[in-house]
N, C-alpha and C. Protein backbone atom coordinates (compact mmCIF):
# COMPACT_ATOMS: atom_id res chain seq x y z
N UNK A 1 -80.34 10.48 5.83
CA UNK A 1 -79.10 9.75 5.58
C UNK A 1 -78.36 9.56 6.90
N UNK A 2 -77.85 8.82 7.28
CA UNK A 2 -76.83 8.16 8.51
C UNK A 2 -75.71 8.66 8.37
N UNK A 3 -75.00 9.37 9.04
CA UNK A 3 -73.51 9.83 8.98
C UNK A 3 -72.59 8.56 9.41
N UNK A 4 -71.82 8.53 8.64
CA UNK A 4 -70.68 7.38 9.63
C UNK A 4 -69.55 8.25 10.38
N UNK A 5 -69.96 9.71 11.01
CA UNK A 5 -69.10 10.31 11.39
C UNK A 5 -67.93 9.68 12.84
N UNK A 6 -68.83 9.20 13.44
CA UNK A 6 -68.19 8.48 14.42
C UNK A 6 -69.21 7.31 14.86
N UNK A 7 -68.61 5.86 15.99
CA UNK A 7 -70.27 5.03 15.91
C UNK A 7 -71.05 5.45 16.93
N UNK A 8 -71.41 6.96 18.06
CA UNK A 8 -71.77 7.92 18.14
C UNK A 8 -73.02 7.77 17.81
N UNK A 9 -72.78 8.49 16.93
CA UNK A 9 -73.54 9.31 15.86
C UNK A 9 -74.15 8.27 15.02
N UNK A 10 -73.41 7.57 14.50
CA UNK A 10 -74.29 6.53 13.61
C UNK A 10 -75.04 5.69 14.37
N UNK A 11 -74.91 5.36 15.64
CA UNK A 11 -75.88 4.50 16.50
C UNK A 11 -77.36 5.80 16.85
N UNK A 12 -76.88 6.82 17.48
CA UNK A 12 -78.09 7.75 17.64
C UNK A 12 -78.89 8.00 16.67
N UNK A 13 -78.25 8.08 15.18
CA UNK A 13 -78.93 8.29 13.74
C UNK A 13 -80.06 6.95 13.83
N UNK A 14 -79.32 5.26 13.81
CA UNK A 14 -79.47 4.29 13.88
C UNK A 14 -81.24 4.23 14.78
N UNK A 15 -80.82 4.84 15.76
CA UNK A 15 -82.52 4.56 16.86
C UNK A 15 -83.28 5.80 16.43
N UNK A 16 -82.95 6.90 16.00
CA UNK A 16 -83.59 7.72 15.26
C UNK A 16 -84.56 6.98 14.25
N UNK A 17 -83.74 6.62 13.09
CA UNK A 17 -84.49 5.77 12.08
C UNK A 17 -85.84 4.89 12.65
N UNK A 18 -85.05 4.08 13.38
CA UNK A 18 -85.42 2.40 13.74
C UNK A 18 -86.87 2.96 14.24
N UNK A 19 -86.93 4.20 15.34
CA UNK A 19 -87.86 4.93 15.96
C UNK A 19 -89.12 5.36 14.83
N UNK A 20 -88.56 6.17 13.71
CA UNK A 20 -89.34 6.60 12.77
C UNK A 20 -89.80 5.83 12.11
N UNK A 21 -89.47 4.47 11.72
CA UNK A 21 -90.03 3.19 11.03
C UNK A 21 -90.58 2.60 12.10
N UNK A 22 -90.84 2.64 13.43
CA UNK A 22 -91.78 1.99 14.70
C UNK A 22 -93.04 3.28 14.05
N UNK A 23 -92.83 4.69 14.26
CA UNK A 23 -94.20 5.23 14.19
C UNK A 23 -94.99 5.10 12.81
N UNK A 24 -94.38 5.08 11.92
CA UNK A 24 -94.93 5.02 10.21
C UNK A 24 -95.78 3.86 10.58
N UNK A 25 -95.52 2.57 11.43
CA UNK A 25 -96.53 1.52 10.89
C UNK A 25 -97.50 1.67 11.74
N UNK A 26 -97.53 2.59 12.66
CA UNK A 26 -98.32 2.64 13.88
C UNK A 26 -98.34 2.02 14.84
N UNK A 27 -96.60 1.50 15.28
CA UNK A 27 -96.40 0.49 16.88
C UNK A 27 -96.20 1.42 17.16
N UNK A 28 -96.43 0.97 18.92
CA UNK A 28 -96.55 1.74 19.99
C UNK A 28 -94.59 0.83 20.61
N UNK A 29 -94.27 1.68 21.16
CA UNK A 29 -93.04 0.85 21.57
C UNK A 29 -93.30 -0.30 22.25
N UNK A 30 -94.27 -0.41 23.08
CA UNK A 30 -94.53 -1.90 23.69
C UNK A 30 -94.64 -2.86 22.82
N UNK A 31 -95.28 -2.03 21.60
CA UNK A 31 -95.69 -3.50 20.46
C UNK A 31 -94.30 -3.98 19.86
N UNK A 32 -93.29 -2.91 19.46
CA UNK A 32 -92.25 -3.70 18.79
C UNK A 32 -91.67 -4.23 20.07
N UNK A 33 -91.45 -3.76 21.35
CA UNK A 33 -91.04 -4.63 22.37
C UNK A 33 -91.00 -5.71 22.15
N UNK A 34 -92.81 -6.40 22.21
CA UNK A 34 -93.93 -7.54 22.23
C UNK A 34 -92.97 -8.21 20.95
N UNK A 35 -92.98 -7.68 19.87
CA UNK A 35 -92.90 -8.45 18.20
C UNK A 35 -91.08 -9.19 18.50
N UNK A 36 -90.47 -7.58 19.39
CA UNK A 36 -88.52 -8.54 18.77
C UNK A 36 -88.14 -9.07 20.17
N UNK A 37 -89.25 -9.42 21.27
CA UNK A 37 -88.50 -9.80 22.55
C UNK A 37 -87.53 -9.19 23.11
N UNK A 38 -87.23 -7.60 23.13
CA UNK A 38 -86.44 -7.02 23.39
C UNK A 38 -87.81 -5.61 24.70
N UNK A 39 -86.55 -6.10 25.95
CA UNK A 39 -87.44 -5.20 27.06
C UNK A 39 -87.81 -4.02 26.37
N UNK A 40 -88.93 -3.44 26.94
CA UNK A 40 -89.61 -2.22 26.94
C UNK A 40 -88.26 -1.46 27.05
N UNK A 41 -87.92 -1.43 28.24
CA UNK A 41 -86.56 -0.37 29.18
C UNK A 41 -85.97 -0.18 27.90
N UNK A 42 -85.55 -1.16 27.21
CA UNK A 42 -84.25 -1.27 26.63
C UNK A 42 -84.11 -0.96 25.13
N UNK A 43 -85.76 -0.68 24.42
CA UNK A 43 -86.04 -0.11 23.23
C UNK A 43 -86.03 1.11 23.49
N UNK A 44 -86.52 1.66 24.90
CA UNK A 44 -86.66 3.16 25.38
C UNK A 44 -85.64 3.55 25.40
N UNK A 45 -84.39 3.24 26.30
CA UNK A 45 -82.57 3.44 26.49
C UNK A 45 -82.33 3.90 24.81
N UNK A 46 -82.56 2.52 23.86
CA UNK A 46 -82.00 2.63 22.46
C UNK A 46 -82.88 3.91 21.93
N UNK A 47 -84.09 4.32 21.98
CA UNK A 47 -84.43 5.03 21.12
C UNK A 47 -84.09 6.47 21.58
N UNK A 48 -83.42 6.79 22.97
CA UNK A 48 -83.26 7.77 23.49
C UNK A 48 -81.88 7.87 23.63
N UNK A 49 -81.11 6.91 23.27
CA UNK A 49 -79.82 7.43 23.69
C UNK A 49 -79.02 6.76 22.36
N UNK A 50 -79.52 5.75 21.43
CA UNK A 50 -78.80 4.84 20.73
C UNK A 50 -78.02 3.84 21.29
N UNK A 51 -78.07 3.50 22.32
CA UNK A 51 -77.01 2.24 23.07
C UNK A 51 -77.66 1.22 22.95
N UNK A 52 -77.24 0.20 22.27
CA UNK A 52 -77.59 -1.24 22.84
C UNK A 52 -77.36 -2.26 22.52
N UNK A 53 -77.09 -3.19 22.58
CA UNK A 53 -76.31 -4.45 22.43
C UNK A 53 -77.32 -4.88 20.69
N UNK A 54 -75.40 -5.40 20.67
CA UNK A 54 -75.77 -6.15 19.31
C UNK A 54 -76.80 -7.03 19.12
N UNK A 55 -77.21 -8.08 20.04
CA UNK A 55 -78.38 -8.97 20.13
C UNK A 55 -80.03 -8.38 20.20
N UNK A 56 -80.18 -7.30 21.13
CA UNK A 56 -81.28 -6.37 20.39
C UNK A 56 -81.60 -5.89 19.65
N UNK A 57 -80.48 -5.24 19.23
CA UNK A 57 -80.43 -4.47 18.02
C UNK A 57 -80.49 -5.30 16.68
N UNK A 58 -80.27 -6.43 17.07
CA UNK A 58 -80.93 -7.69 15.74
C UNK A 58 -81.72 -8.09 15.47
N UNK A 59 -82.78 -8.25 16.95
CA UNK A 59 -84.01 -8.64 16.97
C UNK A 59 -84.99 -7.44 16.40
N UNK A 60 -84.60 -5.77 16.96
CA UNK A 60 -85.22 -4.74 16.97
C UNK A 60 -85.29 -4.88 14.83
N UNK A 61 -84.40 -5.06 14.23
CA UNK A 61 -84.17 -5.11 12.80
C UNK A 61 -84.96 -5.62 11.70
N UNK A 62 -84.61 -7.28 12.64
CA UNK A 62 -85.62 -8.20 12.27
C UNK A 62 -87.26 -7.89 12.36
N UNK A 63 -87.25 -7.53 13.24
CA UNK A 63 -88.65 -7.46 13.67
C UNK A 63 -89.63 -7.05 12.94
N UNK A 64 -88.77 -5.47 12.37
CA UNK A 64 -89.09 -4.53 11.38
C UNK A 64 -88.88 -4.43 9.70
N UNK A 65 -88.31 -5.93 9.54
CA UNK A 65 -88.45 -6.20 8.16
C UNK A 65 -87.11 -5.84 7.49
C-alpha cells in the first residue's frame, strides 16, 4: 500500500512499485527505458531515489499499462 504520508514518501513508495512491476514482467531497466523513452540515468535516479519529473513519470506509467 502507498502512504500519502508526505509526497516524500509517496514518490519513493511510487518507484518502489513502478520498480517491482519492471521486475514481475522480466524488463531489465534498459528495456522499460527503450519502451517509455525515458533516459536510462533517469529511470535509475527515479527508482533509487523517487525524483522525477512529471513527463517521465507519465511515460514510465504508460509504458507499463
Amino acid at each position: 500500500m502507498i502512504s500519502l504520508t508526505n509526497e516524500r514518501d509517496f514518490l519513493k513508495a511510487l518507484a518502489c512499485r513502478l520498480r517491482e512491476e519492471r521486475i514481475q514482467r522480466g524488463w531489465r531497466q534498459v528495456d522499460l527505458a527503450t519502451r517509455s523513452g525515458v533516459p536510462l540515468p533517469t529511470l535509475r535516479k527515479f527508482e533509487s531515489t523517487g525524483q522525477l519529473g512529471s513527463e517521465a513519470l507519465a511515460r514510465l506509467l504508460v509504458s507499463l499499462g
